[in-house]
N, C-alpha and C. Protein backbone atom coordinates (compact mmCIF):
# COMPACT_ATOMS: atom_id res chain seq x y z
N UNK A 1 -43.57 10.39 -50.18
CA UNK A 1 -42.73 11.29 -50.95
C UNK A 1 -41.74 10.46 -51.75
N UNK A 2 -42.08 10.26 -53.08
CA UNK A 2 -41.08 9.72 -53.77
C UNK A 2 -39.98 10.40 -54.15
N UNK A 3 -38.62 9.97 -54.50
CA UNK A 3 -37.64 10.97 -55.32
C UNK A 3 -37.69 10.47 -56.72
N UNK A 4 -37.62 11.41 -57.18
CA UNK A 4 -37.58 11.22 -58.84
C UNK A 4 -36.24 11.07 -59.27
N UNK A 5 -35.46 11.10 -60.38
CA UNK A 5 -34.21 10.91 -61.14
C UNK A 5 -33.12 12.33 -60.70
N UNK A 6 -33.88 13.47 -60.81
CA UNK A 6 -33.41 14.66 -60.66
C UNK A 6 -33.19 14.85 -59.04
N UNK A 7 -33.96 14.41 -58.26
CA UNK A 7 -33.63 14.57 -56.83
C UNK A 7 -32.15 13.49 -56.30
N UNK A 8 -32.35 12.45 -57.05
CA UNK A 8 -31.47 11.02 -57.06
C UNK A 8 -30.31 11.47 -57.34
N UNK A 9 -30.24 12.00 -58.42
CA UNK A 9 -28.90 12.79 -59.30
C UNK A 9 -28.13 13.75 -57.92
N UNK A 10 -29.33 15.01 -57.57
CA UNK A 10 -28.71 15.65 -56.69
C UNK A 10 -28.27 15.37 -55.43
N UNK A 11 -28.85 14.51 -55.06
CA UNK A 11 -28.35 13.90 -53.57
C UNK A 11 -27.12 13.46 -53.89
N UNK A 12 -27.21 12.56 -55.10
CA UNK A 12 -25.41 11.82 -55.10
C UNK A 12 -24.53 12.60 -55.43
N UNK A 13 -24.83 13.59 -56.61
CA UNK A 13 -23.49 14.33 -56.63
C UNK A 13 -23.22 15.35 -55.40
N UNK A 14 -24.20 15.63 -54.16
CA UNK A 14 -23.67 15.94 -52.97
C UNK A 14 -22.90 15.34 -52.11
N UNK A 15 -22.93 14.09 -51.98
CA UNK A 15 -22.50 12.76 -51.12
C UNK A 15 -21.08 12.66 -51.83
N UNK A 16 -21.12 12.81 -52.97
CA UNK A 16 -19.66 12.76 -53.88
C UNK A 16 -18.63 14.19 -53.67
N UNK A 17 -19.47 15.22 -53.43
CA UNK A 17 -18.56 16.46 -53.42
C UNK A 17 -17.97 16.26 -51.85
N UNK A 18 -19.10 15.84 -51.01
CA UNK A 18 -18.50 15.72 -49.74
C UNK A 18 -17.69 14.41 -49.46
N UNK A 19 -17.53 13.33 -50.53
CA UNK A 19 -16.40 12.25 -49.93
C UNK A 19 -15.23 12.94 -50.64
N UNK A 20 -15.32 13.51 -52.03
CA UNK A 20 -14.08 14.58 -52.59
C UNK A 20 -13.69 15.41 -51.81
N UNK A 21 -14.17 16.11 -50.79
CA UNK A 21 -13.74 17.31 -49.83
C UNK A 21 -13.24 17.05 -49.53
N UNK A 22 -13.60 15.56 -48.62
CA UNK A 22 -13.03 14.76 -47.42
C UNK A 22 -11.90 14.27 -47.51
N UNK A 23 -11.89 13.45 -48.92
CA UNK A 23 -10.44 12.55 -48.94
C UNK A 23 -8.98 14.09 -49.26
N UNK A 24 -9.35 15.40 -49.58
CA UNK A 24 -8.43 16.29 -49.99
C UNK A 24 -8.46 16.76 -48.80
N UNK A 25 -9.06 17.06 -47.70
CA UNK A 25 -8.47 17.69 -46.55
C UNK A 25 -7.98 16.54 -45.93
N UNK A 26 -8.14 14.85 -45.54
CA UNK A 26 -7.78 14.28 -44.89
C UNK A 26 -6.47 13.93 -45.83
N UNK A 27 -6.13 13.92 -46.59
CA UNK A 27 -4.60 13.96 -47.30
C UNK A 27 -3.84 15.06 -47.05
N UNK A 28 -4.22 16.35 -47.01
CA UNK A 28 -3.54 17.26 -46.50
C UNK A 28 -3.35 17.92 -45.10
N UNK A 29 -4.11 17.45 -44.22
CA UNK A 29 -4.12 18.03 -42.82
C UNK A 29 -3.70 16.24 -42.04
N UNK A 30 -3.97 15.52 -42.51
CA UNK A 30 -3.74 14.05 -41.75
C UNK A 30 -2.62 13.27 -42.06
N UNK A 31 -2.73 13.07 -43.42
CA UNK A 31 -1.40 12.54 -44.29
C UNK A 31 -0.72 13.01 -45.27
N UNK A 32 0.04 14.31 -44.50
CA UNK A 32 0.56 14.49 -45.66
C UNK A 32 2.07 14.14 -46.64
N UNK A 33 2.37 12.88 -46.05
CA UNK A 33 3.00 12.22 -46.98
C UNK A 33 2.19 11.44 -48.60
N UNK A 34 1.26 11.26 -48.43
CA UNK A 34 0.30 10.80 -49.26
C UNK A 34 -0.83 11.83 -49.90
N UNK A 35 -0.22 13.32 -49.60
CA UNK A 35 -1.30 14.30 -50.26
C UNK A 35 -1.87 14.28 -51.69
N UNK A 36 -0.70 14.09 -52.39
CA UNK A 36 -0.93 14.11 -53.80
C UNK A 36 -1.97 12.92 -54.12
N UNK A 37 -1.75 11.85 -53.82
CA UNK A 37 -2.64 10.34 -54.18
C UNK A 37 -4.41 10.94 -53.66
N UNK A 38 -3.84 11.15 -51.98
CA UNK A 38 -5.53 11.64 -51.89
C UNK A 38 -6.40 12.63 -52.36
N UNK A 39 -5.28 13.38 -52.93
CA UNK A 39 -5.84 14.79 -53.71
C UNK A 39 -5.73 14.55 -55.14
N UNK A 40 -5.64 13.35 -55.79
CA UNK A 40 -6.23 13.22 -56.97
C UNK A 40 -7.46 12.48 -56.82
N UNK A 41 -7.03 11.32 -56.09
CA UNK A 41 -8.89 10.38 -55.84
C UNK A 41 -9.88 11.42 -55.65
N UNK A 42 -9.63 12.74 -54.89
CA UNK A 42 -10.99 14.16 -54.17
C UNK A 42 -11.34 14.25 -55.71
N UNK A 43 -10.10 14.78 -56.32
CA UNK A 43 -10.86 15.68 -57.48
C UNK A 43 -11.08 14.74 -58.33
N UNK A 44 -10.86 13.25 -58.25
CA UNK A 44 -11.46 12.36 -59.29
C UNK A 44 -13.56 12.19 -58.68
N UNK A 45 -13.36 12.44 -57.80
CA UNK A 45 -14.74 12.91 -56.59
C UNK A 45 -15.31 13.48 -57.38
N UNK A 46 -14.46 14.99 -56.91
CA UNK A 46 -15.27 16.47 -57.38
C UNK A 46 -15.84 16.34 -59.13
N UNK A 47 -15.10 15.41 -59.68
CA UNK A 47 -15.47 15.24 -61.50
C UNK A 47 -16.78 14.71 -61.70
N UNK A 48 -17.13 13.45 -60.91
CA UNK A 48 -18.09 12.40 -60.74
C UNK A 48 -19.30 13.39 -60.40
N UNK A 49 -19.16 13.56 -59.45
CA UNK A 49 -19.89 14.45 -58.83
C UNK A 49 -20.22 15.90 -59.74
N UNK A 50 -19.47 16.71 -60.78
CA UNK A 50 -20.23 17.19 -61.24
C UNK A 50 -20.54 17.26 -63.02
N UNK A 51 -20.34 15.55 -63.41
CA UNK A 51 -20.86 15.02 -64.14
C UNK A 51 -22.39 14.74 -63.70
N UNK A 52 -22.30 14.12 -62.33
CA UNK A 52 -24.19 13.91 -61.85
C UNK A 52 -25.01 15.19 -61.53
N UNK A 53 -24.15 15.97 -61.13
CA UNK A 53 -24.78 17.47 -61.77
C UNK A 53 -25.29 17.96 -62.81
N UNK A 54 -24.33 17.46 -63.85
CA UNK A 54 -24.69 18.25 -65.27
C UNK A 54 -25.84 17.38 -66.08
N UNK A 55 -25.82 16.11 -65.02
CA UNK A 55 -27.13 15.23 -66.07
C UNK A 55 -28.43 15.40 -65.37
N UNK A 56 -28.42 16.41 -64.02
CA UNK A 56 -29.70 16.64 -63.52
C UNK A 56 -30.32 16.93 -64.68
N UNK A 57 -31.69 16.52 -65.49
CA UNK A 57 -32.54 17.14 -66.09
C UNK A 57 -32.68 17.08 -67.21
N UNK A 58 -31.75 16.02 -67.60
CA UNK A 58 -31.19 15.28 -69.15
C UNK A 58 -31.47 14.23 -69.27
N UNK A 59 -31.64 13.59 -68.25
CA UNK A 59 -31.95 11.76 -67.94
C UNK A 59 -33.58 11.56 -67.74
């Protein structure tokens, strides 16, 4: 079973939404002296992630 470009695409921008989840709840439930920093790196995540979304099927 090979993956093609479009399967490649979707796996990573999953792996990316879930390290974006991660670093915004662990800034806000763990550190939240440092919420804001970790809750921009998430949603610098969540962007990446659905830039590799939007190129499923373009590449």
């Amino acid at each position: 079973m090979g993956m093609n470009k479009n399967t490649i695409f979707g796996w990573a921008s999953f792996i990316l939404f879930l390290i974006g989840a991660a670093l915004v709840l662990l800034g806000v439930l763990k550190y939240p002296d440092y919420a804001i920093g970790f809750s921009v790196v998430g949603i610098g995540f969540f962007a990446i992630s659905w830039a590799f979304n939007a190129l499923k099927g373009r590449v």
